[in-house]
C-alpha atoms as a PDB file:
ATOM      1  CA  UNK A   1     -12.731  56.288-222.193  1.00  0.00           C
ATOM      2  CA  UNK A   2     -12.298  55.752-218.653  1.00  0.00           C
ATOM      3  CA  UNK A   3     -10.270  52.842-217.156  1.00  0.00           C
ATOM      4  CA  UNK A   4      -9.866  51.400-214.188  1.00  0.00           C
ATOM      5  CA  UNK A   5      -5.803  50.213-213.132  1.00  0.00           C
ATOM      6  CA  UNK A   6      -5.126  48.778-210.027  1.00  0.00           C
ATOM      7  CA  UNK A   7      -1.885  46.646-209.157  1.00  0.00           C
ATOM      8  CA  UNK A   8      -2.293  42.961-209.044  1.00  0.00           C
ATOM      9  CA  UNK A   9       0.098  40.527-207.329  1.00  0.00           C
ATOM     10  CA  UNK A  10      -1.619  37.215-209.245  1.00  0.00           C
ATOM     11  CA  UNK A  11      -0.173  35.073-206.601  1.00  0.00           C
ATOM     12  CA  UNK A  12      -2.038  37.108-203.330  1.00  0.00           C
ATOM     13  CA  UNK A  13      -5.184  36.872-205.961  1.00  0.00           C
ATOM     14  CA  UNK A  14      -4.181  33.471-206.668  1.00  0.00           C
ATOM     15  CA  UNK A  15      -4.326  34.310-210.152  1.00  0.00           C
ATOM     16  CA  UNK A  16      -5.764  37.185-212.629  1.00  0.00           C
ATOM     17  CA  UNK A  17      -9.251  37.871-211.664  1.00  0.00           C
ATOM     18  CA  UNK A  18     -12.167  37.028-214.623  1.00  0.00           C
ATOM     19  CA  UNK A  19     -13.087  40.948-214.553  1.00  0.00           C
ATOM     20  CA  UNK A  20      -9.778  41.653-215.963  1.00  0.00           C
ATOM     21  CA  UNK A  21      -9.983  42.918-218.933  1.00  0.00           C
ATOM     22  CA  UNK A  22      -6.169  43.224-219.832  1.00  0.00           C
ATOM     23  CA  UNK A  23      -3.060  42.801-218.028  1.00  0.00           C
ATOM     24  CA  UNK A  24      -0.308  44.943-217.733  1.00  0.00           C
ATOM     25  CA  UNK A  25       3.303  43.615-217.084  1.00  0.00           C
ATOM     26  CA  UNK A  26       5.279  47.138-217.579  1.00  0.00           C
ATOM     27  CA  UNK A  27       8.720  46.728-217.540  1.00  0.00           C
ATOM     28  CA  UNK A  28       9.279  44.493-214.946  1.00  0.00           C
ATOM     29  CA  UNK A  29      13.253  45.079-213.648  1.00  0.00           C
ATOM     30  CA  UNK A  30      13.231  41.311-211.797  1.00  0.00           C
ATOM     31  CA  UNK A  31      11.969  37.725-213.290  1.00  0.00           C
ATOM     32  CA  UNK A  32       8.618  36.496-212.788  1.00  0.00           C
ATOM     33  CA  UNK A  33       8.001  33.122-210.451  1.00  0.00           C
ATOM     34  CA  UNK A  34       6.896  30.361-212.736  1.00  0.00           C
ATOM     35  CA  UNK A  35       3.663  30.107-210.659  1.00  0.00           C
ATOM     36  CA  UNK A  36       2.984  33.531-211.838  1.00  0.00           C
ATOM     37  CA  UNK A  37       3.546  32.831-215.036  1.00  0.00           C
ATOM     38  CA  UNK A  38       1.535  29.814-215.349  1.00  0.00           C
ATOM     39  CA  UNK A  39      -1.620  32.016-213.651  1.00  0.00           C
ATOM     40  CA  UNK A  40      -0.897  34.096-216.433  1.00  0.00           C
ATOM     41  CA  UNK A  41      -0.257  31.606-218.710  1.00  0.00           C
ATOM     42  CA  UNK A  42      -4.228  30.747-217.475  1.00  0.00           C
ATOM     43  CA  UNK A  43      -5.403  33.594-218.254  1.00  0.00           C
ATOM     44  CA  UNK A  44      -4.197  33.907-221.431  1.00  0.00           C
ATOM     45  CA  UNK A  45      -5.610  30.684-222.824  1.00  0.00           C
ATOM     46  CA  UNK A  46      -9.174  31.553-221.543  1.00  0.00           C
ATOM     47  CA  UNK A  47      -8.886  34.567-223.749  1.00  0.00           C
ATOM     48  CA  UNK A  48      -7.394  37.111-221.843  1.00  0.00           C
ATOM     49  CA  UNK A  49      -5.405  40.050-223.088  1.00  0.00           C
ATOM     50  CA  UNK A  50      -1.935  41.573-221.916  1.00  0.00           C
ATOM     51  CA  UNK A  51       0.470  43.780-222.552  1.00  0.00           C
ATOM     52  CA  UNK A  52       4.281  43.605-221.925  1.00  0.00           C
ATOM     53  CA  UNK A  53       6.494  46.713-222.236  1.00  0.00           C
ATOM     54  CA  UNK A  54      10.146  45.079-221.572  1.00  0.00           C
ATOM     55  CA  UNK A  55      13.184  47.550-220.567  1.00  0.00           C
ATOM     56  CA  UNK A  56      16.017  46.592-222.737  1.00  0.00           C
ATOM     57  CA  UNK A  57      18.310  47.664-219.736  1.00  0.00           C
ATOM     58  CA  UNK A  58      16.705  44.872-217.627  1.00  0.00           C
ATOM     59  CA  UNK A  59      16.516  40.659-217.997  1.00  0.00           C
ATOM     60  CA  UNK A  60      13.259  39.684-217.067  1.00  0.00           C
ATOM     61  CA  UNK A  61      13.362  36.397-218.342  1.00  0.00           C
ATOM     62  CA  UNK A  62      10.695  36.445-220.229  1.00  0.00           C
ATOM     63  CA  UNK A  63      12.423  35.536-223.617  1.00  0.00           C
ATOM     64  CA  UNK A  64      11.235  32.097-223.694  1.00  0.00           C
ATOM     65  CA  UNK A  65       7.932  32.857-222.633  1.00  0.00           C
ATOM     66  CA  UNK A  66       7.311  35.156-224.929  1.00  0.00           C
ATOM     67  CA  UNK A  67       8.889  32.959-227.512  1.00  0.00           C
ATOM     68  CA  UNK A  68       6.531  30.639-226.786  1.00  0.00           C
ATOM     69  CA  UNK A  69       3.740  32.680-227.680  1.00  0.00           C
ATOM     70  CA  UNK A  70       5.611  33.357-230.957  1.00  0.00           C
ATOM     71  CA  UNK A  71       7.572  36.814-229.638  1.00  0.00           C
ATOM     72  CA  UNK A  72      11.291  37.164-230.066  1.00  0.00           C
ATOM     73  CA  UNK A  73      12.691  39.892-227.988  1.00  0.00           C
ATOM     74  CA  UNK A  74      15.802  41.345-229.418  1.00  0.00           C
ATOM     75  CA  UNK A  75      18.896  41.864-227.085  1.00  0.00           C
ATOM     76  CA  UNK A  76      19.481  45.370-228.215  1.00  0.00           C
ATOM     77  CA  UNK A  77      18.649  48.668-227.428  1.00  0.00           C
ATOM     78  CA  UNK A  78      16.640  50.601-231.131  1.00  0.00           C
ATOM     79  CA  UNK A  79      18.784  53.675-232.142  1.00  0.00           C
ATOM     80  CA  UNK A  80      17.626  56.281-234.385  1.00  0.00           C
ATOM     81  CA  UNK A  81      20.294  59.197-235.275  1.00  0.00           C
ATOM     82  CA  UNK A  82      17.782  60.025-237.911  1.00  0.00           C
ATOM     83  CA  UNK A  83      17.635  64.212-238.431  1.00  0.00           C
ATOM     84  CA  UNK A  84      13.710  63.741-238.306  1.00  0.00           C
ATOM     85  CA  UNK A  85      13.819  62.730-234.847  1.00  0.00           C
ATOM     86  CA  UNK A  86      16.152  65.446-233.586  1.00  0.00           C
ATOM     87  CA  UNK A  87      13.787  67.382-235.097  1.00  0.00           C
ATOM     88  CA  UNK A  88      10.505  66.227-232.446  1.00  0.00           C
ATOM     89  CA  UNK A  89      13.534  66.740-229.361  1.00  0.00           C
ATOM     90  CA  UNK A  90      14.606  62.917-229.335  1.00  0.00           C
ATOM     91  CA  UNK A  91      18.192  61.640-229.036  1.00  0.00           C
ATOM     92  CA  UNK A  92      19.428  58.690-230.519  1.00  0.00           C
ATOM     93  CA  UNK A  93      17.812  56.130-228.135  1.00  0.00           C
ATOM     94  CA  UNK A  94      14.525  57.619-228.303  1.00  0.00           C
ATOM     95  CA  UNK A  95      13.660  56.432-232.052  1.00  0.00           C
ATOM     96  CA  UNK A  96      10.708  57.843-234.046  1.00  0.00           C
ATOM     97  CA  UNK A  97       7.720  55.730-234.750  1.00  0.00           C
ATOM     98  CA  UNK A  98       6.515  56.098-238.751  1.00  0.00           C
ATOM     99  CA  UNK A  99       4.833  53.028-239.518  1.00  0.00           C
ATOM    100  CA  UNK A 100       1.709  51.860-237.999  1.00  0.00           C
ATOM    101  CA  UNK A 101      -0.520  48.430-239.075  1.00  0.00           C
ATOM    102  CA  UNK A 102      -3.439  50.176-240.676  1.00  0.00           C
ATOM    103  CA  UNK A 103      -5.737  47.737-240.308  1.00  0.00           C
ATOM    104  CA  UNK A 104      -5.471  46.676-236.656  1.00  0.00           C
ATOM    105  CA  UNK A 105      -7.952  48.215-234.085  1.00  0.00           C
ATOM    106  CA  UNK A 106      -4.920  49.752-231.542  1.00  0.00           C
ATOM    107  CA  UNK A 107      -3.246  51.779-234.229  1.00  0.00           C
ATOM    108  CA  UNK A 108      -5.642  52.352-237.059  1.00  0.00           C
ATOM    109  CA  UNK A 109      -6.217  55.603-236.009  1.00  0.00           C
ATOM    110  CA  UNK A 110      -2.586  56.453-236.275  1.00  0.00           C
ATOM    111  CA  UNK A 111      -2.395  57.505-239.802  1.00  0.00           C
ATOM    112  CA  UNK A 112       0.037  60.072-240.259  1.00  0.00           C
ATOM    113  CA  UNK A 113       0.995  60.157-236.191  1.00  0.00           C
ATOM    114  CA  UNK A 114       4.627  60.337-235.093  1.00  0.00           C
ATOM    115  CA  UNK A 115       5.497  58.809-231.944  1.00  0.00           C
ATOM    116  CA  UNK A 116       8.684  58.135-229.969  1.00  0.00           C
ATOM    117  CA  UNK A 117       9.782  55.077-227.585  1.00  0.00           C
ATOM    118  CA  UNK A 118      12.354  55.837-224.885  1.00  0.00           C
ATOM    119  CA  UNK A 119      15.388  53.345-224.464  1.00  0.00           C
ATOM    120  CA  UNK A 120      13.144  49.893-226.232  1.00  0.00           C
ATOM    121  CA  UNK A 121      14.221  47.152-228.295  1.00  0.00           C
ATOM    122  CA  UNK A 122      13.505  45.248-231.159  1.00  0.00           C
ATOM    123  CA  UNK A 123      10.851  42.303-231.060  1.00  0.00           C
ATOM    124  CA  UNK A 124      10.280  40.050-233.870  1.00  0.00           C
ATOM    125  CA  UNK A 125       7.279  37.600-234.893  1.00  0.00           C
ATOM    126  CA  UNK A 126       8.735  34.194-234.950  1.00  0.00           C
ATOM    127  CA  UNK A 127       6.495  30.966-235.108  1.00  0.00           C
ATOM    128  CA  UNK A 128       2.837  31.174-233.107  1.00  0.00           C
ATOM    129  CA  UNK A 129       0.410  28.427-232.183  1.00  0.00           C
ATOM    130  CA  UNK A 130      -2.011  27.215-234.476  1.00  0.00           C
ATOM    131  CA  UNK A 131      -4.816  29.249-233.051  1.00  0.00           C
ATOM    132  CA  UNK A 132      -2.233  32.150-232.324  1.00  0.00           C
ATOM    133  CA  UNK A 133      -2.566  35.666-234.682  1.00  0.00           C
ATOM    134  CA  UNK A 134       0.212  37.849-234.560  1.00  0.00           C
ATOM    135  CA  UNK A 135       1.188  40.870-236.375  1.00  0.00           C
ATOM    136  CA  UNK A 136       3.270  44.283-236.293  1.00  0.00           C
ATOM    137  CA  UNK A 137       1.875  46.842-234.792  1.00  0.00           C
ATOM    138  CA  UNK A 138       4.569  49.152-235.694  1.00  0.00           C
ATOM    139  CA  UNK A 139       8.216  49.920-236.795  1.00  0.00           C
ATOM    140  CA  UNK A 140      10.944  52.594-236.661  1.00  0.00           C
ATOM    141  CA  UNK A 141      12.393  54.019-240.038  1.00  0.00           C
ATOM    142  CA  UNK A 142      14.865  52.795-242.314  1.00  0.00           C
ATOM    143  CA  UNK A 143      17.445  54.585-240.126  1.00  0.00           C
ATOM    144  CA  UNK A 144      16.935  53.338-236.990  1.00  0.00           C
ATOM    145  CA  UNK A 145      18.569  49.821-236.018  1.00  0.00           C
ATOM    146  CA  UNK A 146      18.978  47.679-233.098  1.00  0.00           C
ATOM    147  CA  UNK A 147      22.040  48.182-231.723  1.00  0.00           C
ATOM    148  CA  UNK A 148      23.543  45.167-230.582  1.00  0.00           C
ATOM    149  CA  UNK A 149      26.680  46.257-228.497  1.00  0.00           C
ATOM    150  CA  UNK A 150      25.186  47.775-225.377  1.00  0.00           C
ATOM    151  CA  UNK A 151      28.739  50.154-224.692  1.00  0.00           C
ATOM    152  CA  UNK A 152      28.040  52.176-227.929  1.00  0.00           C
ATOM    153  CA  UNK A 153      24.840  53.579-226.464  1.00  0.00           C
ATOM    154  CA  UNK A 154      27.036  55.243-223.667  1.00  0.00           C
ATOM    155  CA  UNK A 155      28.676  56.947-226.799  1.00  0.00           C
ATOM    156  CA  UNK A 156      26.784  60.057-227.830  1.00  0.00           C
ATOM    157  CA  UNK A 157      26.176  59.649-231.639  1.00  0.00           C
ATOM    158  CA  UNK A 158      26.371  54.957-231.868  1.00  0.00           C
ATOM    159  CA  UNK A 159      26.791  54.082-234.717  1.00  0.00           C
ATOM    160  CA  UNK A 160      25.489  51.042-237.449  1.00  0.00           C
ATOM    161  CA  UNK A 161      27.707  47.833-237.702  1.00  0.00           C
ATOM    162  CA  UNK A 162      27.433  44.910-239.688  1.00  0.00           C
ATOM    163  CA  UNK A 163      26.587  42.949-236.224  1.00  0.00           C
ATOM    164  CA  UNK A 164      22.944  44.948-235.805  1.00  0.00           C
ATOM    165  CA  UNK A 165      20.015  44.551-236.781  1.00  0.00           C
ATOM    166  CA  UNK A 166      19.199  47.229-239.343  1.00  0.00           C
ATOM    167  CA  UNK A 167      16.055  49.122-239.642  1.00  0.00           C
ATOM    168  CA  UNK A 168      13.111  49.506-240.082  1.00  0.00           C
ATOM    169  CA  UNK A 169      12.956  47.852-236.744  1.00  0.00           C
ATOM    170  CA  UNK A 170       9.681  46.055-235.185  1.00  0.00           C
ATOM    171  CA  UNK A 171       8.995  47.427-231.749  1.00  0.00           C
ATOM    172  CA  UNK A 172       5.556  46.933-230.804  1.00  0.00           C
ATOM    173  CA  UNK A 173       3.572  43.731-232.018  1.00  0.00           C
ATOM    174  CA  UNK A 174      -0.056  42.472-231.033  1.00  0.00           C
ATOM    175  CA  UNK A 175      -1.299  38.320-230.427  1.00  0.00           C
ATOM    176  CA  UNK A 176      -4.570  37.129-230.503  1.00  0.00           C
END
């Protein structure tokens, strides 16, 4: 399929132009200005689609944003010392994708695919608007967790504690 991606500054555009067909906020390392997020705020309730990669290493604050739309971000960084995932070349903060939602358009496809995410962290569905549909797009295995204490990561092999969040572990989700 061919797209088209071009940066957008939605306050120079003075908000996210009616041709977009999704919006990309990828790992933003600063916060947004609440003008920008009420343009995109906008654009989401005139049925626009996005999609928010957040760096676990980075406050954005978008937590109560996203809560808002019924998305919990999780303050922790998803480990997986699982020997399946050494086994693709990832390291402990690169965990290994193995469940997909089945029935959703993005990852029915991904049957019996194996994926990694780089250095993300947990989200969770909490409570969405009435005419808000979320659901899990996918997890990590029952080894993985989200580690909570941000120094262990620095340590080559973390390990679980009765403080994280234990897997499988949400990471990707989908609203509509």
């Amino acid at each position: 399929q061919a797209y088209l991606a071009e940066r957008l500054n939605v306050l120079e555009a003075g908000g996210v132009p009616e041709d977009c067909k999704a919006l990309i906020i990828a790992g933003p390392k600063k916060p947004l200005l609440a003008e920008e997020m009420a343009m995109i705020d906008d654009y989401l309730a005139k049925g626009g689609r996005i999609m928010v990669t957040a760096d676990p290493e980075y406050d954005a604050d978008m937590l109560d944003w996203l809560l808002g739309w019924g998305i919990r971000l999780g303050d922790d960084i998803v480990v997986d010392n699982s020997t399946a995932g050494v086994r693709q070349g990832a390291g402990p903060t690169e965990p290994l994708l193995y469940s997909y939602d089945r029935e959703h358009p993005i990852t029915k496809d991904l049957k019996r695919a194996f994926s990694t995410m780089p250095t993300v962290r947990s989200i969770r569905l909490e409570s969405p608007g009435e005419d808000i549909e979320v659901s899990v797009l996918a997890t990590t295995s029952d080894n993985s967790w989200g580690e909570r204490d941000k120094e262990q990561i620095s340590v080559r092999n973390p390990t679980f504690d009765p403080s994280d969040l234990s897997g499988p572990v949400p990471v990707a989700v989908s609203m509509i």
